[in-house]
PDB file of N, CA and C in Angstrom:
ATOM      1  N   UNK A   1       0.811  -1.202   0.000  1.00  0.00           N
ATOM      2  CA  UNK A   1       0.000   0.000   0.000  1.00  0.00           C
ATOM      3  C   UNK A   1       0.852   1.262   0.000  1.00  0.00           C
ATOM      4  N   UNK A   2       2.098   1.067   0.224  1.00  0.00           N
ATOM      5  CA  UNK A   2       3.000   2.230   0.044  1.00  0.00           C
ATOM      6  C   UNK A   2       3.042   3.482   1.398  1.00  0.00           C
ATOM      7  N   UNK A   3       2.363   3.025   2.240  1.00  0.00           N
ATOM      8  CA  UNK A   3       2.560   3.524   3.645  1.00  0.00           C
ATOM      9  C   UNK A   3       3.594   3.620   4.384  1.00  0.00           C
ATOM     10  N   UNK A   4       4.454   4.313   4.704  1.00  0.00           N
ATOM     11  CA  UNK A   4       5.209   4.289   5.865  1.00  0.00           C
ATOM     12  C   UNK A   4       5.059   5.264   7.049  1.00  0.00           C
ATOM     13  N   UNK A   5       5.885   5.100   8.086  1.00  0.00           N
ATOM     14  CA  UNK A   5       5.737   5.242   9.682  1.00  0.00           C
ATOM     15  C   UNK A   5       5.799   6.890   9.115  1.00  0.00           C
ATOM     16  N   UNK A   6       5.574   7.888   9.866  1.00  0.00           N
ATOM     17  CA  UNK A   6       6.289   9.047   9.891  1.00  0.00           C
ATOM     18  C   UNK A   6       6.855   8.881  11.634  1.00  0.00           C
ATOM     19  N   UNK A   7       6.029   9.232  11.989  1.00  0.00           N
ATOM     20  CA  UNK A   7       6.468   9.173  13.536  1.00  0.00           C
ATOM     21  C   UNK A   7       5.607   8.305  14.607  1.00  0.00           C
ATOM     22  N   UNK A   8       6.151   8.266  15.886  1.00  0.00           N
ATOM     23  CA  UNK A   8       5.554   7.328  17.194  1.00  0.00           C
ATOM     24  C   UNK A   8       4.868   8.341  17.558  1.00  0.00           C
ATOM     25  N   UNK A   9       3.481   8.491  18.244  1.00  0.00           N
ATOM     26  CA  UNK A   9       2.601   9.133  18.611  1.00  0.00           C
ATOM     27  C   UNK A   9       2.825   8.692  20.131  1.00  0.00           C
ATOM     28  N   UNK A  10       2.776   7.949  20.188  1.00  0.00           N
ATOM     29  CA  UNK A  10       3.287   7.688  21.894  1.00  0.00           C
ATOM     30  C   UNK A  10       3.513   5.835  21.992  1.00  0.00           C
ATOM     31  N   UNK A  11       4.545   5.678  23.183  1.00  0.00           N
ATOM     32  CA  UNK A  11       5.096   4.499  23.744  1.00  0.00           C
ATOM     33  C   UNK A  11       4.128   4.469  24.736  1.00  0.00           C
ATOM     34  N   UNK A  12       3.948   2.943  25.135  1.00  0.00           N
ATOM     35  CA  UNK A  12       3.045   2.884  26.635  1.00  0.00           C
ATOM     36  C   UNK A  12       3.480   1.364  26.921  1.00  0.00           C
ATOM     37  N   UNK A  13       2.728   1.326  28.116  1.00  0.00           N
ATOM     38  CA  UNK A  13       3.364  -0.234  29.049  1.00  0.00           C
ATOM     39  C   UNK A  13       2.473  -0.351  29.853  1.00  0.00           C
ATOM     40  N   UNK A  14       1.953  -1.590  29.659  1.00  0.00           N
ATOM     41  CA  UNK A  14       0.584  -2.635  30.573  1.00  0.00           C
ATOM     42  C   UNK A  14       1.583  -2.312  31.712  1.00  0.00           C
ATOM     43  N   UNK A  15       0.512  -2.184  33.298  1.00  0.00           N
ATOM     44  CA  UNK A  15       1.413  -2.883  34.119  1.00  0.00           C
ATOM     45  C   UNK A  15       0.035  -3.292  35.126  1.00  0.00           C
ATOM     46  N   UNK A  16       0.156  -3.877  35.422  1.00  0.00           N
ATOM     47  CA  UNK A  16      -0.429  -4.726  36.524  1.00  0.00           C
ATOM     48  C   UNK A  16      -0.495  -3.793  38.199  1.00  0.00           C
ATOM     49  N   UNK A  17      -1.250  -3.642  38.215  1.00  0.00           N
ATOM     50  CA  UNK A  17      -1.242  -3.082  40.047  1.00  0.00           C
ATOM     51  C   UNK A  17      -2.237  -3.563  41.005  1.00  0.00           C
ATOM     52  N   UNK A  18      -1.769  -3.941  42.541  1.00  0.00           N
ATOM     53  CA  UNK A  18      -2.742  -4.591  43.236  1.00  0.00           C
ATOM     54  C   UNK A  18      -2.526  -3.960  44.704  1.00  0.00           C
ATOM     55  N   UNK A  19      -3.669  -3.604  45.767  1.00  0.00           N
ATOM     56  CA  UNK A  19      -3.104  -3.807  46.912  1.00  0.00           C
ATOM     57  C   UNK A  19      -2.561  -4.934  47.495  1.00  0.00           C
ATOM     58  N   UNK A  20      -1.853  -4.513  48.936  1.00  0.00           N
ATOM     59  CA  UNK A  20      -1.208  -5.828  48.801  1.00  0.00           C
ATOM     60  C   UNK A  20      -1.986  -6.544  49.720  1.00  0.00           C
ATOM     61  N   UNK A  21      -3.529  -5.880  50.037  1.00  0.00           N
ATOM     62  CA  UNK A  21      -4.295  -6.700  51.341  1.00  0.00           C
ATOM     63  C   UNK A  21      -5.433  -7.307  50.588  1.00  0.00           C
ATOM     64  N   UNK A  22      -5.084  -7.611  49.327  1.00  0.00           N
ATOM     65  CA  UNK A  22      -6.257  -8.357  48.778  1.00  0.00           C
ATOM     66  C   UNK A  22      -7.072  -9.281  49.785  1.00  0.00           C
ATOM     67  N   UNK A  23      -8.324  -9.736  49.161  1.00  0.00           N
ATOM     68  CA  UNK A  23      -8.701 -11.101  49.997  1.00  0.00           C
ATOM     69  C   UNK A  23      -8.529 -11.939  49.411  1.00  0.00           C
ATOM     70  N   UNK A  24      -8.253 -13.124  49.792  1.00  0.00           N
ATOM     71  CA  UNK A  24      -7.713 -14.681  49.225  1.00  0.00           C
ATOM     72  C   UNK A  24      -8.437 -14.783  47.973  1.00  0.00           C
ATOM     73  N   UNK A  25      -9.291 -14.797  47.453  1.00  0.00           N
ATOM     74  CA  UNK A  25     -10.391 -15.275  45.919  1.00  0.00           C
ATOM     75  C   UNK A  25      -9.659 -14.358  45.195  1.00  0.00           C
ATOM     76  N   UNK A  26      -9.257 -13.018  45.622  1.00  0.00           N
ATOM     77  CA  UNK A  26      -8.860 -12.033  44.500  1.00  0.00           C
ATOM     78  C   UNK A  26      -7.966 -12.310  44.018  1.00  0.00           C
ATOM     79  N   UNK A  27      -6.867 -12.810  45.103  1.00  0.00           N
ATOM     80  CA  UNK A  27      -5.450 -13.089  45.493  1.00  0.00           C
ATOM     81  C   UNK A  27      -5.189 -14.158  44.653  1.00  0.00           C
ATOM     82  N   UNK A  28      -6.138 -15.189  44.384  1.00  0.00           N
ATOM     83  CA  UNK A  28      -6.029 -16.575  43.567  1.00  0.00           C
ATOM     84  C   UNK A  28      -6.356 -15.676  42.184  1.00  0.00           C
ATOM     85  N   UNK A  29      -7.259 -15.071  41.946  1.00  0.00           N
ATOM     86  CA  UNK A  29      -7.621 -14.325  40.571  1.00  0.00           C
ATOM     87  C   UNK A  29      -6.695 -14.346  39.877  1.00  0.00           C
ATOM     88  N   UNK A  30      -5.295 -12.956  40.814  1.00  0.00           N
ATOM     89  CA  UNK A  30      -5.018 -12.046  40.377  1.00  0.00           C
ATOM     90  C   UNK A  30      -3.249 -13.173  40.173  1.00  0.00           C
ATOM     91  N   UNK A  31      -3.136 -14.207  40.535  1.00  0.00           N
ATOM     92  CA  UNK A  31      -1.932 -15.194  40.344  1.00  0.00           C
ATOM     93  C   UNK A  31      -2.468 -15.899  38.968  1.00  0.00           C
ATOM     94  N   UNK A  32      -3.723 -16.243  38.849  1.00  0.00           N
ATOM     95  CA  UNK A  32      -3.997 -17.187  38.134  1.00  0.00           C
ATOM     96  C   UNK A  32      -3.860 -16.068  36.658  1.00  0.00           C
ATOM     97  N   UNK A  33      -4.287 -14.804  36.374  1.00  0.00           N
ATOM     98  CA  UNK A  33      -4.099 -13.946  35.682  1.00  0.00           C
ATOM     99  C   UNK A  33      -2.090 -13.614  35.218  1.00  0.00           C
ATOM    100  N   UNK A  34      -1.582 -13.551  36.160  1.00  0.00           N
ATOM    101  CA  UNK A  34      -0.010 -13.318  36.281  1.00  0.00           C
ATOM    102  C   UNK A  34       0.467 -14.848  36.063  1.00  0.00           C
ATOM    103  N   UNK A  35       0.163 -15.951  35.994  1.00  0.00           N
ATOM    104  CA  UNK A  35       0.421 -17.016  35.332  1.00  0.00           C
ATOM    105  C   UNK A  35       0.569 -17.087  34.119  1.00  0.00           C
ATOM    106  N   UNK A  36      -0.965 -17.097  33.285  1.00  0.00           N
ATOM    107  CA  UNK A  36      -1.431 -16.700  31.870  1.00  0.00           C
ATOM    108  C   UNK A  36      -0.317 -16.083  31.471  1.00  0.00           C
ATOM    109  N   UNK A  37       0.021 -14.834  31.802  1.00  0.00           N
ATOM    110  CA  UNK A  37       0.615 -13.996  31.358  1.00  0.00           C
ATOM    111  C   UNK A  37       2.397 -14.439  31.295  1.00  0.00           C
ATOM    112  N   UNK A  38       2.534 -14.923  31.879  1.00  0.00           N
ATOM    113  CA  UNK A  38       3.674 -15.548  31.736  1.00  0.00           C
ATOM    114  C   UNK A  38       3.898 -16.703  31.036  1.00  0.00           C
ATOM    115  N   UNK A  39       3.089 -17.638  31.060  1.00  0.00           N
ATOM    116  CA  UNK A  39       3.338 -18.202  30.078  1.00  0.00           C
ATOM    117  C   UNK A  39       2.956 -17.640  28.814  1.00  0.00           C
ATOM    118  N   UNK A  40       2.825 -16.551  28.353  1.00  0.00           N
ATOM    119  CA  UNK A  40       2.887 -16.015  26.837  1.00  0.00           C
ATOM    120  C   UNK A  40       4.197 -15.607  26.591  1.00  0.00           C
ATOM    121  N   UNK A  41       4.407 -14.818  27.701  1.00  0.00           N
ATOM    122  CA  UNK A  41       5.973 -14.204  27.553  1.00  0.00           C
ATOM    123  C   UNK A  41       7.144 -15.603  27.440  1.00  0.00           C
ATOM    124  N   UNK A  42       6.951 -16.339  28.147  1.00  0.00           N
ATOM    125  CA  UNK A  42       7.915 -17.431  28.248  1.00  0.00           C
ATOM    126  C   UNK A  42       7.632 -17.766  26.716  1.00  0.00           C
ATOM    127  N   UNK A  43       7.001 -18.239  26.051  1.00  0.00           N
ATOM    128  CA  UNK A  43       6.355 -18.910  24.980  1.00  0.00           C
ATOM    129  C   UNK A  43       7.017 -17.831  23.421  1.00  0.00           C
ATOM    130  N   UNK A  44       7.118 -16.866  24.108  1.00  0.00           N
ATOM    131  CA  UNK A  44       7.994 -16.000  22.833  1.00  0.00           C
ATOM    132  C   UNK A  44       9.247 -15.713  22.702  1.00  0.00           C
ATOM    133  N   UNK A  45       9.700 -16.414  23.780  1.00  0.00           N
ATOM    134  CA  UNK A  45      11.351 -16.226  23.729  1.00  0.00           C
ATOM    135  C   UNK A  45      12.023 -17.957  23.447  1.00  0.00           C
ATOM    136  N   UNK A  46      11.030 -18.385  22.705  1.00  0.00           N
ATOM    137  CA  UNK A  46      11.261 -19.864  22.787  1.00  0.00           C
ATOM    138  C   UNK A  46      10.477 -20.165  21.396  1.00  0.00           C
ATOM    139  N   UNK A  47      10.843 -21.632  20.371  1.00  0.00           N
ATOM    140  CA  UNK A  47      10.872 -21.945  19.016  1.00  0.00           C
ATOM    141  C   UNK A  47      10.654 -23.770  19.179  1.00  0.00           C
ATOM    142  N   UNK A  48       9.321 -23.998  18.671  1.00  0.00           N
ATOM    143  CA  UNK A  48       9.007 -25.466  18.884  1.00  0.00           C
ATOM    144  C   UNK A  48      10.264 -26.184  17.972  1.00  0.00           C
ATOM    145  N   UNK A  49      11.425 -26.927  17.334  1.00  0.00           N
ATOM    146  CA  UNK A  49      11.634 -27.656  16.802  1.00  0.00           C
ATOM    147  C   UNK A  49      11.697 -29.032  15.920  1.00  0.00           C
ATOM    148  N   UNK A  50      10.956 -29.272  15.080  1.00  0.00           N
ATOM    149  CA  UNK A  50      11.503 -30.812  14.563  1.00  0.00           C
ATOM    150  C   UNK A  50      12.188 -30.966  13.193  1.00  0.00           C
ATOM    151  N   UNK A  51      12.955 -31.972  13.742  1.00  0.00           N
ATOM    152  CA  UNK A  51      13.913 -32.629  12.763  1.00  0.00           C
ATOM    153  C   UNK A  51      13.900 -33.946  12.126  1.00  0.00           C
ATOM    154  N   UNK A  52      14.628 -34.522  11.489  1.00  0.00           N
ATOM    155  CA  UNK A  52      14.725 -35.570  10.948  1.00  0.00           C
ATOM    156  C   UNK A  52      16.437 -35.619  11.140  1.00  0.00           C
ATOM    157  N   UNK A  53      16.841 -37.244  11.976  1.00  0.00           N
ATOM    158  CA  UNK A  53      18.553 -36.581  12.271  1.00  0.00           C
ATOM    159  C   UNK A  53      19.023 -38.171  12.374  1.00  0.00           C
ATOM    160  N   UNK A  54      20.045 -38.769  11.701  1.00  0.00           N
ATOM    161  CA  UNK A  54      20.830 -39.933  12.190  1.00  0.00           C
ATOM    162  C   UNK A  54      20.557 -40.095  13.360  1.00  0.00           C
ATOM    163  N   UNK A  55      20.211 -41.479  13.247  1.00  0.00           N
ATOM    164  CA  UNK A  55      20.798 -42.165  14.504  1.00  0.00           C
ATOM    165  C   UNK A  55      21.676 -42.241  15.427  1.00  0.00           C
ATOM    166  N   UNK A  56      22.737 -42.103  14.814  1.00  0.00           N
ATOM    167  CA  UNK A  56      24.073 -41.799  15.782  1.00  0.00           C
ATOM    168  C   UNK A  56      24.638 -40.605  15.950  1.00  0.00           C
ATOM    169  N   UNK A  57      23.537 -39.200  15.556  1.00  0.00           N
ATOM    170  CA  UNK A  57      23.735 -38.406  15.848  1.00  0.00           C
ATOM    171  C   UNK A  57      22.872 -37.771  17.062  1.00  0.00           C
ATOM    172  N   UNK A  58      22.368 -38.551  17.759  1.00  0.00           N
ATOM    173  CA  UNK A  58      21.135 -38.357  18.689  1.00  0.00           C
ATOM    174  C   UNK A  58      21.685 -37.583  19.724  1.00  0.00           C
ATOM    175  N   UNK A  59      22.586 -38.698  20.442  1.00  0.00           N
ATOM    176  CA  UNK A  59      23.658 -38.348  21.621  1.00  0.00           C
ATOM    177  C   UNK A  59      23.937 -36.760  21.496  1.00  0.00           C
ATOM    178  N   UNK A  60      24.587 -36.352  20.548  1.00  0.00           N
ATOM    179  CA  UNK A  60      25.268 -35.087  20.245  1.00  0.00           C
ATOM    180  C   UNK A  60      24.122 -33.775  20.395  1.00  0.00           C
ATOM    181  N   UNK A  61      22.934 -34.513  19.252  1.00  0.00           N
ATOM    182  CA  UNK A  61      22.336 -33.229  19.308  1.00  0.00           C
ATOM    183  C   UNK A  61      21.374 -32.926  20.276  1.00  0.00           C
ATOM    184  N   UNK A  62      21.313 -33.611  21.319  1.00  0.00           N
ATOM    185  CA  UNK A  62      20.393 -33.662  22.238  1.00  0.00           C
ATOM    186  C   UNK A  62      21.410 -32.745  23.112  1.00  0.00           C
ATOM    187  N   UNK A  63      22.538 -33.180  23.550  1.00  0.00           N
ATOM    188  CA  UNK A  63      22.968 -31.801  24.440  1.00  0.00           C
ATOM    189  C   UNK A  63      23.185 -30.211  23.627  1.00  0.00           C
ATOM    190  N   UNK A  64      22.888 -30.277  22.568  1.00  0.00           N
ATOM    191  CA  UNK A  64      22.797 -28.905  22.099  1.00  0.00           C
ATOM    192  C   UNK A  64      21.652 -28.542  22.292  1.00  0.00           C
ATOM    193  N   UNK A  65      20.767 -29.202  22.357  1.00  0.00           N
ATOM    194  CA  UNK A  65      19.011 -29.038  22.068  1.00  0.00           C
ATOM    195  C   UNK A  65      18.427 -30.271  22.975  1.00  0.00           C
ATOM    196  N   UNK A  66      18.778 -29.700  24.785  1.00  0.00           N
ATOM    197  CA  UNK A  66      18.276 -30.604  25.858  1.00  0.00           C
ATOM    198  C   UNK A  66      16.757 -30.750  25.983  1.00  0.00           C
ATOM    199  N   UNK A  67      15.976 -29.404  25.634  1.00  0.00           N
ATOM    200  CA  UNK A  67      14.592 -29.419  25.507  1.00  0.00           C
ATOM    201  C   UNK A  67      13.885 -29.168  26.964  1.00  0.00           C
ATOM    202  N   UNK A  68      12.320 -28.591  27.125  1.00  0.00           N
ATOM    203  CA  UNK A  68      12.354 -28.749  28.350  1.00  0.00           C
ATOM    204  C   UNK A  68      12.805 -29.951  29.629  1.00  0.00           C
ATOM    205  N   UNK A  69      12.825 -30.867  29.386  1.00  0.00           N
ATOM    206  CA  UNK A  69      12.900 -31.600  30.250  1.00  0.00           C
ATOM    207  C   UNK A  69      13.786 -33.062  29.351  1.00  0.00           C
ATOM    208  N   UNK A  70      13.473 -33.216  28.441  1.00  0.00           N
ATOM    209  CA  UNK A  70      14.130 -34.249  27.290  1.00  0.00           C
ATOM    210  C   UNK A  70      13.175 -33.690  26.000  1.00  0.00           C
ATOM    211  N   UNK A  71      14.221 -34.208  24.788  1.00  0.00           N
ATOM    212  CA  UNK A  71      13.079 -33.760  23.267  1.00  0.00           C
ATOM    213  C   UNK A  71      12.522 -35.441  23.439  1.00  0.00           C
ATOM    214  N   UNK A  72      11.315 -35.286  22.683  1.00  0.00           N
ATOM    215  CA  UNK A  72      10.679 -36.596  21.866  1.00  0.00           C
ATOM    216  C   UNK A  72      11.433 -36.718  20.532  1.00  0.00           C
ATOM    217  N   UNK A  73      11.230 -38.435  20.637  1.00  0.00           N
ATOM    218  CA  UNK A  73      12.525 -38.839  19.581  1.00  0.00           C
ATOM    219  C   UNK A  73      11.965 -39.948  19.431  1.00  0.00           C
ATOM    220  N   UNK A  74      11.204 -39.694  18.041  1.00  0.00           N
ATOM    221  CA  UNK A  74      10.437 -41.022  17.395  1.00  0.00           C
ATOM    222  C   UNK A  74      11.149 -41.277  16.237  1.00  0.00           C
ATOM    223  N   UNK A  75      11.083 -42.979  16.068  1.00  0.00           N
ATOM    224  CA  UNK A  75      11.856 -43.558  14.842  1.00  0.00           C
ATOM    225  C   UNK A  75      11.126 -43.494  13.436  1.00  0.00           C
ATOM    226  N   UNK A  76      12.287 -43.415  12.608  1.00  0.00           N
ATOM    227  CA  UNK A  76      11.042 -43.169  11.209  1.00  0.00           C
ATOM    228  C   UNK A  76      11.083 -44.436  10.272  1.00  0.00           C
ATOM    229  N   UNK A  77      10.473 -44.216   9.210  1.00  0.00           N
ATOM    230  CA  UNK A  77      10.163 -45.602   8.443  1.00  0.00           C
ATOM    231  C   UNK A  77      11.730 -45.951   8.336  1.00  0.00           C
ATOM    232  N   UNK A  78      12.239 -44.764   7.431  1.00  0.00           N
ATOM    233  CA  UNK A  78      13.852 -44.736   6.456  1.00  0.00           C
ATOM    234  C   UNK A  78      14.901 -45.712   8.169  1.00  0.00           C
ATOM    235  N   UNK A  79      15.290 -46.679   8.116  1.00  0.00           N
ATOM    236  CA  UNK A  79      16.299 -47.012   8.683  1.00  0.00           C
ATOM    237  C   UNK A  79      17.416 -46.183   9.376  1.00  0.00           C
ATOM    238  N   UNK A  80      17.596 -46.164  10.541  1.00  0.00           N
ATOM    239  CA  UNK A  80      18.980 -45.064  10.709  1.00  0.00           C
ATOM    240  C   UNK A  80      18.554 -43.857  11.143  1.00  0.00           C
ATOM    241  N   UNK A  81      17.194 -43.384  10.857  1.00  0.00           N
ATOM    242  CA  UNK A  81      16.610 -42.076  10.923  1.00  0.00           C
ATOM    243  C   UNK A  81      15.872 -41.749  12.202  1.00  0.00           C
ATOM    244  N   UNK A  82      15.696 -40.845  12.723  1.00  0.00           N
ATOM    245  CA  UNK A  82      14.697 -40.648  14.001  1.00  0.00           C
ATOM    246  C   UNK A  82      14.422 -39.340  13.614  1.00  0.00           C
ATOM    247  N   UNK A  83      12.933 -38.605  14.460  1.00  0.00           N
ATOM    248  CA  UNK A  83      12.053 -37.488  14.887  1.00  0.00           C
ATOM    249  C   UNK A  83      12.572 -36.651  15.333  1.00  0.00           C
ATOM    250  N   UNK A  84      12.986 -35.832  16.021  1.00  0.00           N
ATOM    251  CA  UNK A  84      13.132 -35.348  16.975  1.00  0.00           C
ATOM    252  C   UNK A  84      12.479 -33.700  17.170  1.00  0.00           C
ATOM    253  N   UNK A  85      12.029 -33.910  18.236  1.00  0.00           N
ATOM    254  CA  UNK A  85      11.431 -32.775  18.517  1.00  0.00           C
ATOM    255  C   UNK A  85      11.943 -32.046  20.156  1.00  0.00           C
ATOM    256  N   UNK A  86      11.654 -30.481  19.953  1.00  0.00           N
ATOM    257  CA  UNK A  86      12.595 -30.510  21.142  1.00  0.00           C
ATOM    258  C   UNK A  86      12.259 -28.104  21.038  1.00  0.00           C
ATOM    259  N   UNK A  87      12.438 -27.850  21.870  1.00  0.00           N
ATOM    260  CA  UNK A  87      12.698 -26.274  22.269  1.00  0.00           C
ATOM    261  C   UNK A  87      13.583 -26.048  22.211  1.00  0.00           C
ATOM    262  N   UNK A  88      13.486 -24.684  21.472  1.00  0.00           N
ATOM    263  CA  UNK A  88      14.847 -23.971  21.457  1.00  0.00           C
ATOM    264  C   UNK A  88      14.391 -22.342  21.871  1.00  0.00           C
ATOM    265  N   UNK A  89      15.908 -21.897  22.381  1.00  0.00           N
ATOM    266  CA  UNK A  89      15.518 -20.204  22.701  1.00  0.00           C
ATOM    267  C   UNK A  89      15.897 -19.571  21.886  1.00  0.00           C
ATOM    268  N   UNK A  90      15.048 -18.658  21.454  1.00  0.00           N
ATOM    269  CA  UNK A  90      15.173 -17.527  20.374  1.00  0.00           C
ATOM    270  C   UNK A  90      16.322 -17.052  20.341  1.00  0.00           C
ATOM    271  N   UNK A  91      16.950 -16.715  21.137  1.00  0.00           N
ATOM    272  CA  UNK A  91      18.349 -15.935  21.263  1.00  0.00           C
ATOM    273  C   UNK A  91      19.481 -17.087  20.819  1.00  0.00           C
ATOM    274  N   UNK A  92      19.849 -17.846  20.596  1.00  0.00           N
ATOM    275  CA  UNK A  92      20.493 -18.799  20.245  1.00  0.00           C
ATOM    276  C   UNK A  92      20.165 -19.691  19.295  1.00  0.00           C
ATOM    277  N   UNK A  93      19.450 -19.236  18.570  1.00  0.00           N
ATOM    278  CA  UNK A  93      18.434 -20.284  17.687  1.00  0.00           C
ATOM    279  C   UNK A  93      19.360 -20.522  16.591  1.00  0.00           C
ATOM    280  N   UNK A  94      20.057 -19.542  15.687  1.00  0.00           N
ATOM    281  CA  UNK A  94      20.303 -19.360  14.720  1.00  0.00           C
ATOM    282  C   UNK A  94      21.550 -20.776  14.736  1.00  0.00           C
ATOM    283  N   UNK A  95      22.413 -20.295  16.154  1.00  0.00           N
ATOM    284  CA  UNK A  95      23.652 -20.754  16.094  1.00  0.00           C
ATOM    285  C   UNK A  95      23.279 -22.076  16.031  1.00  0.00           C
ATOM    286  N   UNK A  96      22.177 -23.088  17.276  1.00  0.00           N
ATOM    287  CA  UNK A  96      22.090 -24.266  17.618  1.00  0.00           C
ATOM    288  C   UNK A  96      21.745 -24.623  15.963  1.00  0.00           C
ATOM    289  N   UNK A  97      20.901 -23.891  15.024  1.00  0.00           N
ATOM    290  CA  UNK A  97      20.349 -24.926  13.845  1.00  0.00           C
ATOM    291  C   UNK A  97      21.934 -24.951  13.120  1.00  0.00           C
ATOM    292  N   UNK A  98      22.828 -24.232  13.048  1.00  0.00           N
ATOM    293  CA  UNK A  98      23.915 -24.370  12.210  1.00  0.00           C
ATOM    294  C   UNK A  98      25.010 -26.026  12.407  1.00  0.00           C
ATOM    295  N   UNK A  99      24.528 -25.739  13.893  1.00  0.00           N
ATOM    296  CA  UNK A  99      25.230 -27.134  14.968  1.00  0.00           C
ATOM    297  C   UNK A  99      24.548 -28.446  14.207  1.00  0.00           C
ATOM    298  N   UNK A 100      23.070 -28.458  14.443  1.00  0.00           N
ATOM    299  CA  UNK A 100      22.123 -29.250  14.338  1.00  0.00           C
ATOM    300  C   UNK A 100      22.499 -29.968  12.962  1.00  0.00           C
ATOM    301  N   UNK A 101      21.796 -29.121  11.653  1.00  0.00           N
ATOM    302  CA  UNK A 101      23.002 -29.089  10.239  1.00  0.00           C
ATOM    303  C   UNK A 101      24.563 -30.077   9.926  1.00  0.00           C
ATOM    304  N   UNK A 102      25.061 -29.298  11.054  1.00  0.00           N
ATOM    305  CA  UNK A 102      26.448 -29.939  10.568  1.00  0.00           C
ATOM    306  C   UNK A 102      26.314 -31.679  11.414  1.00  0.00           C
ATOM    307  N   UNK A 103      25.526 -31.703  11.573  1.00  0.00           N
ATOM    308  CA  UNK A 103      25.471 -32.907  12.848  1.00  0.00           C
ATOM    309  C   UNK A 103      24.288 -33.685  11.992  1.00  0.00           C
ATOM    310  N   UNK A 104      23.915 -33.396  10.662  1.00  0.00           N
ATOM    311  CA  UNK A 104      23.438 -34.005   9.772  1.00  0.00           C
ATOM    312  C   UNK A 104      22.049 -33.898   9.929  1.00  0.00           C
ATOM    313  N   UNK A 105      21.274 -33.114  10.790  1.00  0.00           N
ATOM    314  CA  UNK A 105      19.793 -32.985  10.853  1.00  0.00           C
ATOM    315  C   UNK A 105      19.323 -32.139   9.730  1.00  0.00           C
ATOM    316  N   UNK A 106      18.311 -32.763   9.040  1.00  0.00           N
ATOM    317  CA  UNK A 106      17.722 -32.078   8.148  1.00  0.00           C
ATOM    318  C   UNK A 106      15.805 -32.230   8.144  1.00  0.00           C
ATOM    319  N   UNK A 107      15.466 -31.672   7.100  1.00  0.00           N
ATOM    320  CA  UNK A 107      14.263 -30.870   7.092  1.00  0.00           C
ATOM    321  C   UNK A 107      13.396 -30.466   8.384  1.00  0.00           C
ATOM    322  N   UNK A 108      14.045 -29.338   8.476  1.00  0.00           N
ATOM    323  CA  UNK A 108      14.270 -28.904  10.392  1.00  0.00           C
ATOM    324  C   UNK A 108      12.676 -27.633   9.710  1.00  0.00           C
ATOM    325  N   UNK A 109      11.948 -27.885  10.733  1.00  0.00           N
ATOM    326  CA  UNK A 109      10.729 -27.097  10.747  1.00  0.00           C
ATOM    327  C   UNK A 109      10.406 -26.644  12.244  1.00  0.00           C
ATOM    328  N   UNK A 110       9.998 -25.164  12.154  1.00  0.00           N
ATOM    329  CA  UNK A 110      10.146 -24.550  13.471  1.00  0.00           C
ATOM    330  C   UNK A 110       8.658 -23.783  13.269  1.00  0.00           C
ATOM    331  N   UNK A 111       8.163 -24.018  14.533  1.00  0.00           N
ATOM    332  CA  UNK A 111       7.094 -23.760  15.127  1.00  0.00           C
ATOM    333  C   UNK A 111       6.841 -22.881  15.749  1.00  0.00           C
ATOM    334  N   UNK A 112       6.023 -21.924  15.791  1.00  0.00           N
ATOM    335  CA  UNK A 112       5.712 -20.732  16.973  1.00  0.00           C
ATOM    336  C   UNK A 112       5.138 -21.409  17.918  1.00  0.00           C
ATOM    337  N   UNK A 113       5.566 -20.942  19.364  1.00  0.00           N
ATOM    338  CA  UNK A 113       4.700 -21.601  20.367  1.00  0.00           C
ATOM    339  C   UNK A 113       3.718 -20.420  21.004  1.00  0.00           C
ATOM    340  N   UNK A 114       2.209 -20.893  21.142  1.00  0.00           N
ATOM    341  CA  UNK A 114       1.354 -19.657  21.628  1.00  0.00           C
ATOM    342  C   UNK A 114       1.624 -19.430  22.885  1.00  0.00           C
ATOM    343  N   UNK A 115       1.841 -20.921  23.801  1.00  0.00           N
ATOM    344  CA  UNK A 115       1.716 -20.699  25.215  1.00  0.00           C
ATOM    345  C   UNK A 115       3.121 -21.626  25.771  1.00  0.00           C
ATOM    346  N   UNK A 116       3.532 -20.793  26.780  1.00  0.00           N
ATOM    347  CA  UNK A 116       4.820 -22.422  27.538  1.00  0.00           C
ATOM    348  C   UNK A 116       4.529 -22.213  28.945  1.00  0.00           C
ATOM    349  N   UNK A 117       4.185 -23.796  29.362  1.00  0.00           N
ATOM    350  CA  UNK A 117       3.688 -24.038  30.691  1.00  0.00           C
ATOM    351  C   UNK A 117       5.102 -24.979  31.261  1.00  0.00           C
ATOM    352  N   UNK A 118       5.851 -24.433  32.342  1.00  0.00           N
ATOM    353  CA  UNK A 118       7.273 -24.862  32.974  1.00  0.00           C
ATOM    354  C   UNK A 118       6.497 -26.292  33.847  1.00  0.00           C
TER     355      UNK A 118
END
């Protein structure tokens, strides 16, 4: 459409405010709300992963790409081959897929995640 910015009309920032003598129901509300919310933020500094990667490259790429807790690592038809699925953080993303790559993983497809629950 051939639009561009001229200028910012104004910056602003959500913030959250509470007394601190809530009563307990509010108190559960107002955590269960600050939860939500965190897991969005967590969820954007983070990149679902899967791969397709040798077999005997499992070992290796799993400590580059530990995942929350372990990746899932299903076997595929092709012999030799496995799944793997697994999290990665945005800030390091670029470098771990270059690792991943040389460590023979291929048709690597990355996922937005909406929500991440720890």
């Amino acid at each position: 459409n051939g639009l561009k910015e001229v200028d910012i009309v104004m910056k602003s920032e959500a913030v959250l405010i509470a007394t601190p003598h809530l009563e307990n129901q509010k108190k559960e509300i107002l955590n269960e709300l600050i939860f939500r919310i965190q897991s969005v933020q967590v969820a954007k500094s983070n990149k679902y992963i899967l791969m397709n990667c040798p077999n005997d490259a499992i070992e290796k790429i799993t400590e580059i790409i530990p995942g929350m807790k372990s990746p899932t690592i299903l076997p595929l038809k092709k012999e030799g081959w496995s799944s793997l699925h697994s999290v990665v953080d945005e800030n390091d993303f670029w470098k771990k897929i270059n690792q991943l790559k040389s460590l023979g993983a291929e048709g690597i497809l990355v996922v937005p995640i909406e929500k991440m629950i720890a």
